[in-house]
N, C-alpha and C. Protein backbone atom coordinates (compact mmCIF):
# COMPACT_ATOMS: atom_id res chain seq x y z
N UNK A 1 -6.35 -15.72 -38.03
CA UNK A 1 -6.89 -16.19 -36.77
C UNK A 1 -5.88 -16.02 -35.64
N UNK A 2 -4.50 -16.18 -35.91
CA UNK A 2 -3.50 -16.15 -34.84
C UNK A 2 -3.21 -14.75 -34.44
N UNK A 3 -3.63 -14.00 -35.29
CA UNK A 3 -3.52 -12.24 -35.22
C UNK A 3 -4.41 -11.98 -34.31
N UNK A 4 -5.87 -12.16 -34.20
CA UNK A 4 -6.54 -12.33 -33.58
C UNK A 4 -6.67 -12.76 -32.23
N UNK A 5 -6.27 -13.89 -32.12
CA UNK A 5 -5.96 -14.40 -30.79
C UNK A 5 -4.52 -13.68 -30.03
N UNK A 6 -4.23 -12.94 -30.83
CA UNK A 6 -2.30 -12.49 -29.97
C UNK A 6 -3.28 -10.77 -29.95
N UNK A 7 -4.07 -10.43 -30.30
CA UNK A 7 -4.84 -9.20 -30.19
C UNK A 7 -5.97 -9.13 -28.69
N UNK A 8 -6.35 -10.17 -29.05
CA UNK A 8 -7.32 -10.18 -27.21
C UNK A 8 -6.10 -10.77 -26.28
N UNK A 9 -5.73 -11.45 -26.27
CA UNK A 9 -4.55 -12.09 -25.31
C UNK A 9 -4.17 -10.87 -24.66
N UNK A 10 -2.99 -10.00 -25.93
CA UNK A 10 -2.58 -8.76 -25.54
C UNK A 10 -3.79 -7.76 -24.64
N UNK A 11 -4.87 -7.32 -25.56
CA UNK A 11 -5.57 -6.69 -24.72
C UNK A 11 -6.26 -7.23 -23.51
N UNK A 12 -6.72 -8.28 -23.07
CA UNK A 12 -6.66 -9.06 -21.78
C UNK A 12 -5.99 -8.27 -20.68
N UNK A 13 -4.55 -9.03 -21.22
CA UNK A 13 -3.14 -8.32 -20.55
C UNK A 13 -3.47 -6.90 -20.03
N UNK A 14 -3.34 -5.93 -20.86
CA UNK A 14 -3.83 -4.79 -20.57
C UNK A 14 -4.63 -4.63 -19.69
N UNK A 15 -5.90 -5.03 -20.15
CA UNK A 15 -6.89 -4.20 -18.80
C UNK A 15 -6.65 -5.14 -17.56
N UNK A 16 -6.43 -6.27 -17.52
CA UNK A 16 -6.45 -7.00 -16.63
C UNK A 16 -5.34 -6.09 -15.42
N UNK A 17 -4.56 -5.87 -15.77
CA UNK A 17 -3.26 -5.34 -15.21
C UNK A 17 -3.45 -3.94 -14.60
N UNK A 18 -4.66 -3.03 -14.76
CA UNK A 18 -4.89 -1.51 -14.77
C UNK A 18 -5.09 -1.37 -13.48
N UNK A 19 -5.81 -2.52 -12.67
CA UNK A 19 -6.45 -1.93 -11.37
C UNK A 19 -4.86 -1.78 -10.35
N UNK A 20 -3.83 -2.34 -10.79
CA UNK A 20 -2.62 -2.86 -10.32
C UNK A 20 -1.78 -1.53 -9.93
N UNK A 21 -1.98 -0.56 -10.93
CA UNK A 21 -1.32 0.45 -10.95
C UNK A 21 -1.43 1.67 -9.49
N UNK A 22 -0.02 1.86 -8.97
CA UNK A 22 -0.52 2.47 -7.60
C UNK A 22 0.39 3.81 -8.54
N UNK A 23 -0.72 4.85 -7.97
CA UNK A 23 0.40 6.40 -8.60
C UNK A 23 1.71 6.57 -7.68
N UNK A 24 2.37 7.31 -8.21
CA UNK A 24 3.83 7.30 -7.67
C UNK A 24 3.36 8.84 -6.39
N UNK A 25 4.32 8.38 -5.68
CA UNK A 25 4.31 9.63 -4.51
C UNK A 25 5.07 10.38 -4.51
N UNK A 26 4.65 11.74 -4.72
CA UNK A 26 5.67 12.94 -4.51
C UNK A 26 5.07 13.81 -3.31
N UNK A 27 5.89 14.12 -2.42
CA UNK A 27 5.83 14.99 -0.54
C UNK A 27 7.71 15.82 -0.96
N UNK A 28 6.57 16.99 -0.97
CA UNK A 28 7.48 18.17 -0.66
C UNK A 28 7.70 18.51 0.78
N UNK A 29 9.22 18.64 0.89
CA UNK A 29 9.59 18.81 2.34
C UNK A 29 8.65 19.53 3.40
N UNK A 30 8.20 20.63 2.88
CA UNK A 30 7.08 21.56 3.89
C UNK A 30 5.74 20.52 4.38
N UNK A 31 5.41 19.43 3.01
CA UNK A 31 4.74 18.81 3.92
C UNK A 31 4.79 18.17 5.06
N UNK A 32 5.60 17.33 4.74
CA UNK A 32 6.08 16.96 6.45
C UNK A 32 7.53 17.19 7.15
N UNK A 33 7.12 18.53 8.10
CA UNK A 33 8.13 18.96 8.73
C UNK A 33 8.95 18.45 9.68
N UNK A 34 8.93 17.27 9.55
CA UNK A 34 9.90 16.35 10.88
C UNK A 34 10.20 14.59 9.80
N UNK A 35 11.25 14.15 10.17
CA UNK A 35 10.86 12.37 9.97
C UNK A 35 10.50 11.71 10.55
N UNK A 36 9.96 10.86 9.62
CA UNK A 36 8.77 9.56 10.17
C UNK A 36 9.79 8.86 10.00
N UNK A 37 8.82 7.95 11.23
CA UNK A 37 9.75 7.42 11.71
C UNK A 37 9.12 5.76 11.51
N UNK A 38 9.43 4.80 11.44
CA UNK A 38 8.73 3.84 10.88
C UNK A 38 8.57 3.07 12.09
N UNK A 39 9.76 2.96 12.98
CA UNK A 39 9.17 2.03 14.23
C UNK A 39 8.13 2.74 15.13
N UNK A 40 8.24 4.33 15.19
CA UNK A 40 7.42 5.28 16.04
C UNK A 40 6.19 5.38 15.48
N UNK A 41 6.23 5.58 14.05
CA UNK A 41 4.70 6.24 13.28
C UNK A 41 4.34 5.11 12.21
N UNK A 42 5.12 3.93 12.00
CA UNK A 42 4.70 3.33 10.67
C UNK A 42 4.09 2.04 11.51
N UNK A 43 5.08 1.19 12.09
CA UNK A 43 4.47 0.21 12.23
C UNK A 43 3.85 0.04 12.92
N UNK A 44 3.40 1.10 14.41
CA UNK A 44 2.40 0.95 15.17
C UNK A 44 0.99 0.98 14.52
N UNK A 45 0.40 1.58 13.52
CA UNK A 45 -0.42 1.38 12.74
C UNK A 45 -0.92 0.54 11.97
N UNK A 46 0.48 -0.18 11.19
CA UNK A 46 -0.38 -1.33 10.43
C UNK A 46 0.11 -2.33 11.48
N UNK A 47 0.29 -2.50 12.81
CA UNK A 47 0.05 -3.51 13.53
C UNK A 47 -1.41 -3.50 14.05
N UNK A 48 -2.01 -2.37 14.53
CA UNK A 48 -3.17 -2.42 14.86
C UNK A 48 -3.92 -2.74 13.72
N UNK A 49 -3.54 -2.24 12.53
CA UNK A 49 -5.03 -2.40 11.67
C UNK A 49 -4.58 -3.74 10.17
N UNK A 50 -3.18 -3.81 10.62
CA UNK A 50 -3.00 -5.10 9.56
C UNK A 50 -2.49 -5.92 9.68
N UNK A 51 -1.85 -6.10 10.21
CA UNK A 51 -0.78 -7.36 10.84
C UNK A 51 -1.08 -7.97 11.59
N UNK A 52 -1.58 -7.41 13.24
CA UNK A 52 -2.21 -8.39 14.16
C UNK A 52 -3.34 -8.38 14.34
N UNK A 53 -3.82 -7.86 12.82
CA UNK A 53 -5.46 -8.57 13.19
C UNK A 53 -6.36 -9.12 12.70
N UNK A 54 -4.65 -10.09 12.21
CA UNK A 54 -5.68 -11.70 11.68
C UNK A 54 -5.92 -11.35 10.13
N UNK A 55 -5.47 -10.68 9.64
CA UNK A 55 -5.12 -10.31 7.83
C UNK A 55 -3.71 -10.55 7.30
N UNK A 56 -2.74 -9.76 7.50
CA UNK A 56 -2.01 -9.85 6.69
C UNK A 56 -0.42 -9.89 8.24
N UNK A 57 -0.94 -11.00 8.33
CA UNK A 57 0.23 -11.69 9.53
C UNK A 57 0.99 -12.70 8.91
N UNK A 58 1.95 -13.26 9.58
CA UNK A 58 2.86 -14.44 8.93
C UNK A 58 1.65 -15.54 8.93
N UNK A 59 0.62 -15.73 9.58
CA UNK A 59 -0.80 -17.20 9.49
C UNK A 59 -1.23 -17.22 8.40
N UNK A 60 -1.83 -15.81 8.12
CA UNK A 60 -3.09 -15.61 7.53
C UNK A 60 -2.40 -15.10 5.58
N UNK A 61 -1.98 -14.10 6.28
CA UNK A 61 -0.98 -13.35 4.63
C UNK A 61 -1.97 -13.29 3.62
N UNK A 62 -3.39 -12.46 4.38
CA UNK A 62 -4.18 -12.07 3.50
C UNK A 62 -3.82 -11.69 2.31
N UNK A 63 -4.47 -12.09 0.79
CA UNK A 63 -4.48 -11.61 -0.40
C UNK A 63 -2.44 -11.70 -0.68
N UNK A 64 -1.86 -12.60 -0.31
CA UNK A 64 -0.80 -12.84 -0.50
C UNK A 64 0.13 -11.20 0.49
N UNK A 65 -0.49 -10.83 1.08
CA UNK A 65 0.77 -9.61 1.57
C UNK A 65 0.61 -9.94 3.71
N UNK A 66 2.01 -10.35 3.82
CA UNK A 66 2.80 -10.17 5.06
C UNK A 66 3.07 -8.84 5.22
N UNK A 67 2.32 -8.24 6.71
CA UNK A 67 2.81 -6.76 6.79
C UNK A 67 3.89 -6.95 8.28
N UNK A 68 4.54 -7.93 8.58
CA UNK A 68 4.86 -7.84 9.65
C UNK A 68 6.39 -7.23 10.13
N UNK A 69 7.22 -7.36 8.80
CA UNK A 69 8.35 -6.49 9.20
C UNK A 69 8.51 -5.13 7.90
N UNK A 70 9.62 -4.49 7.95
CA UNK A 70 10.25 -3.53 7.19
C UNK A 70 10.12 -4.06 6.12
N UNK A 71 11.22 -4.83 6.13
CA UNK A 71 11.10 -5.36 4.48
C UNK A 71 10.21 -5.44 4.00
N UNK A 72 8.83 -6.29 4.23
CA UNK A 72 7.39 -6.00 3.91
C UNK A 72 6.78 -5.31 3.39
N UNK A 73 6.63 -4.05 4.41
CA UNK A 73 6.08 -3.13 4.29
C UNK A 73 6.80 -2.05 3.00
N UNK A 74 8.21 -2.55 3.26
CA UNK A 74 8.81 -1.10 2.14
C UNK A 74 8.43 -1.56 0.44
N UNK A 75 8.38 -2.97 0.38
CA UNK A 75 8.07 -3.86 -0.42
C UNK A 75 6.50 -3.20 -1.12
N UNK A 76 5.95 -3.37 -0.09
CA UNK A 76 4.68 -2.82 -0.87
C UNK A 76 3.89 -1.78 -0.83
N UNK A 77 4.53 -0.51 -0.05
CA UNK A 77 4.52 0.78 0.91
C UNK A 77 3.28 1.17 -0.43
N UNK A 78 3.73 1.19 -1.75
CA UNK A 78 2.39 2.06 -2.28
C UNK A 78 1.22 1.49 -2.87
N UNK A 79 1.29 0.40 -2.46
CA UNK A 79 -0.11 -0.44 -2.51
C UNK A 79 -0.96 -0.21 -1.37
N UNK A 80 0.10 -0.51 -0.13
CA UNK A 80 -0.15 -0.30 0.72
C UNK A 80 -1.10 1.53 0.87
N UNK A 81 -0.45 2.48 0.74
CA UNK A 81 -1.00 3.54 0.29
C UNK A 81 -2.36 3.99 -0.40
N UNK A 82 -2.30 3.53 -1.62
CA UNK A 82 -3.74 3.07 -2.24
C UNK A 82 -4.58 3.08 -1.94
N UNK A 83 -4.21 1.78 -0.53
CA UNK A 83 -5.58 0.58 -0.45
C UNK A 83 -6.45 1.64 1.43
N UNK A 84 -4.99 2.20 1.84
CA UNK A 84 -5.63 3.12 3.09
C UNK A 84 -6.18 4.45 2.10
N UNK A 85 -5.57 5.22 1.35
CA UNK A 85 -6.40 6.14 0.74
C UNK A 85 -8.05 6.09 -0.05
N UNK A 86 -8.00 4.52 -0.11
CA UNK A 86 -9.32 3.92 -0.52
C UNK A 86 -9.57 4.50 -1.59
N UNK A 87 -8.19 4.18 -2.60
CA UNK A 87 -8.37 4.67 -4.16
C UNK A 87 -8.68 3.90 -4.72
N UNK A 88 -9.43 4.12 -5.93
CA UNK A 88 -10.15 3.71 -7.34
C UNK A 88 -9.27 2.69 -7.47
N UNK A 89 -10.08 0.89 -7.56
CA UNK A 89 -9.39 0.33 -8.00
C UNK A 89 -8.44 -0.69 -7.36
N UNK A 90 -8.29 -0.25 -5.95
CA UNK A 90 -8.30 -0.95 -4.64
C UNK A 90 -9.05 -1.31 -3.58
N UNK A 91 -8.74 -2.43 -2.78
CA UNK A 91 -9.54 -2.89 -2.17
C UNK A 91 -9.67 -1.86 -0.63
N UNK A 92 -10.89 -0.92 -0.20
CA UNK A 92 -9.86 -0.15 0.71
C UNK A 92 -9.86 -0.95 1.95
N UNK A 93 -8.93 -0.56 2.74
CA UNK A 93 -8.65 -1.12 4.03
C UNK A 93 -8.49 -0.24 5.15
N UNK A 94 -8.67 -0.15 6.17
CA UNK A 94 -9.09 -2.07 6.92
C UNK A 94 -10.37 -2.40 6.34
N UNK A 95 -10.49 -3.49 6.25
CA UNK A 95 -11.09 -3.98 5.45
C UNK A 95 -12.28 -4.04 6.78
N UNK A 96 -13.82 -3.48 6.18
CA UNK A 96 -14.59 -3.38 6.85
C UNK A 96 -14.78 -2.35 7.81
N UNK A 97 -13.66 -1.78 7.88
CA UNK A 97 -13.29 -0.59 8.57
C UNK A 97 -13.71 0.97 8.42
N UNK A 98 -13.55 2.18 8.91
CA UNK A 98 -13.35 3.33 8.77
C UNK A 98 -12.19 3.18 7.83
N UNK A 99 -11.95 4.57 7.25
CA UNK A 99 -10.94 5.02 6.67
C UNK A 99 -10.17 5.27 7.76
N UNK A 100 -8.83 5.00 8.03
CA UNK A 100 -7.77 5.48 8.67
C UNK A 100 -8.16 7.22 8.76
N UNK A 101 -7.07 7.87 10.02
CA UNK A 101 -7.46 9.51 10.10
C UNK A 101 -6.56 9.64 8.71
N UNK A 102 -6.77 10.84 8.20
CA UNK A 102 -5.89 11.73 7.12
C UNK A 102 -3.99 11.83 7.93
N UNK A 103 -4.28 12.21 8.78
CA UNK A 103 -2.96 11.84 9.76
C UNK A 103 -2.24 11.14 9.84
N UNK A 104 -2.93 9.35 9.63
CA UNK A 104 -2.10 8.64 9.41
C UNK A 104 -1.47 8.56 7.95
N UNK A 105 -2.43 8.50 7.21
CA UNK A 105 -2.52 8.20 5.72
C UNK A 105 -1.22 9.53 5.59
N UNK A 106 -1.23 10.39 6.00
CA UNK A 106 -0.06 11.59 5.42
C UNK A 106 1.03 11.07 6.19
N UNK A 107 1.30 10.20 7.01
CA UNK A 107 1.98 9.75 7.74
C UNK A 107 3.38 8.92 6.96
N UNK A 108 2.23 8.07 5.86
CA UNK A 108 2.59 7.43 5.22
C UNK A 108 3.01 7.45 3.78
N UNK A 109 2.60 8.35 3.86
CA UNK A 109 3.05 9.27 2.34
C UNK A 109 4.72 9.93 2.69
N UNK A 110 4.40 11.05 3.68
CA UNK A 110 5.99 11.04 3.96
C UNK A 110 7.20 9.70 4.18
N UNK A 111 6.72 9.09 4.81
CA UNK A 111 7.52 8.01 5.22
C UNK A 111 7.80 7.72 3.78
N UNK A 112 6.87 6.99 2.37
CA UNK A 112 7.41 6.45 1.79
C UNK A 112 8.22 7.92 0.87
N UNK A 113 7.92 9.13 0.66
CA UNK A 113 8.37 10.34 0.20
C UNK A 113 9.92 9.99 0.56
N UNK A 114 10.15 10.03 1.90
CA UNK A 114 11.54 10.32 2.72
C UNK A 114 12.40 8.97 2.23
N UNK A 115 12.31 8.27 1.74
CA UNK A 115 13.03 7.12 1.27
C UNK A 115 12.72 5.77 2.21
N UNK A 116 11.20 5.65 2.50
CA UNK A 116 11.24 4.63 3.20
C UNK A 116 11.63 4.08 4.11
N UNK A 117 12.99 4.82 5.06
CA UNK A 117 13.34 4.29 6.15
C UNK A 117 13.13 3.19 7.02
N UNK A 118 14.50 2.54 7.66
CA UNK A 118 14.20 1.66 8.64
C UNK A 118 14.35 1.98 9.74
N UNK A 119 14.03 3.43 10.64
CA UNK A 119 14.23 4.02 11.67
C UNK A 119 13.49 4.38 12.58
């Protein structure tokens, strides 16, 4: 019986945990031919569409995530990713929204590609 119960527990664990998984990012230099820049191209974006608007601010800290500084954001850059690519398994965002342009979303792929920067 205890085999049993340490067998669903475990598998629980498992699937419970799957939707969690963000794929890892790889951006080859040719893709983006300049650096992003995070105060120029990163955070003007998720200020308009996450931070100041009443989601994921220091008030509110929708679904447990603060997008309001660097640290934040580098913190959860490929969730973050995910959830604008409106992949399988995430919630997409903005929530209620359009999809972000492809522009931004590649925006953000380099940025986190380039090592995340605080620049």
């Amino acid at each position: 019986m205890r085999q049993i119960l340490i067998f669903i527990a475990t598998t629980f664990i498992l699937v419970s945990c799957r939707k969690d998984k963000v794929q890892e990012v790889t951006i080859t230099p040719e893709e983006c031919p300049e650096t992003i820049s995070y105060t120029n191209d990163i955070q003007p974006f998720l200020d308009i569409n996450c931070s100041t608007s009443g989601c994921h601010d220091s008030n509110t800290g929708s679904a447990g995530y603060v997008l309001e500084q660097h640290s934040q954001v580098e913190e959860h850059a490929e969730i973050i990713l995910s959830v604008i690519r409106h992949e399988s398994g995430f919630s997409a965002m903005p929530q209620g929204g359009p999809k972000l342009p492809d522009s931004t979303i590649q925006k953000m792929e380099c940025w986190i590609g380039q090592g995340k920067l605080f620049n």
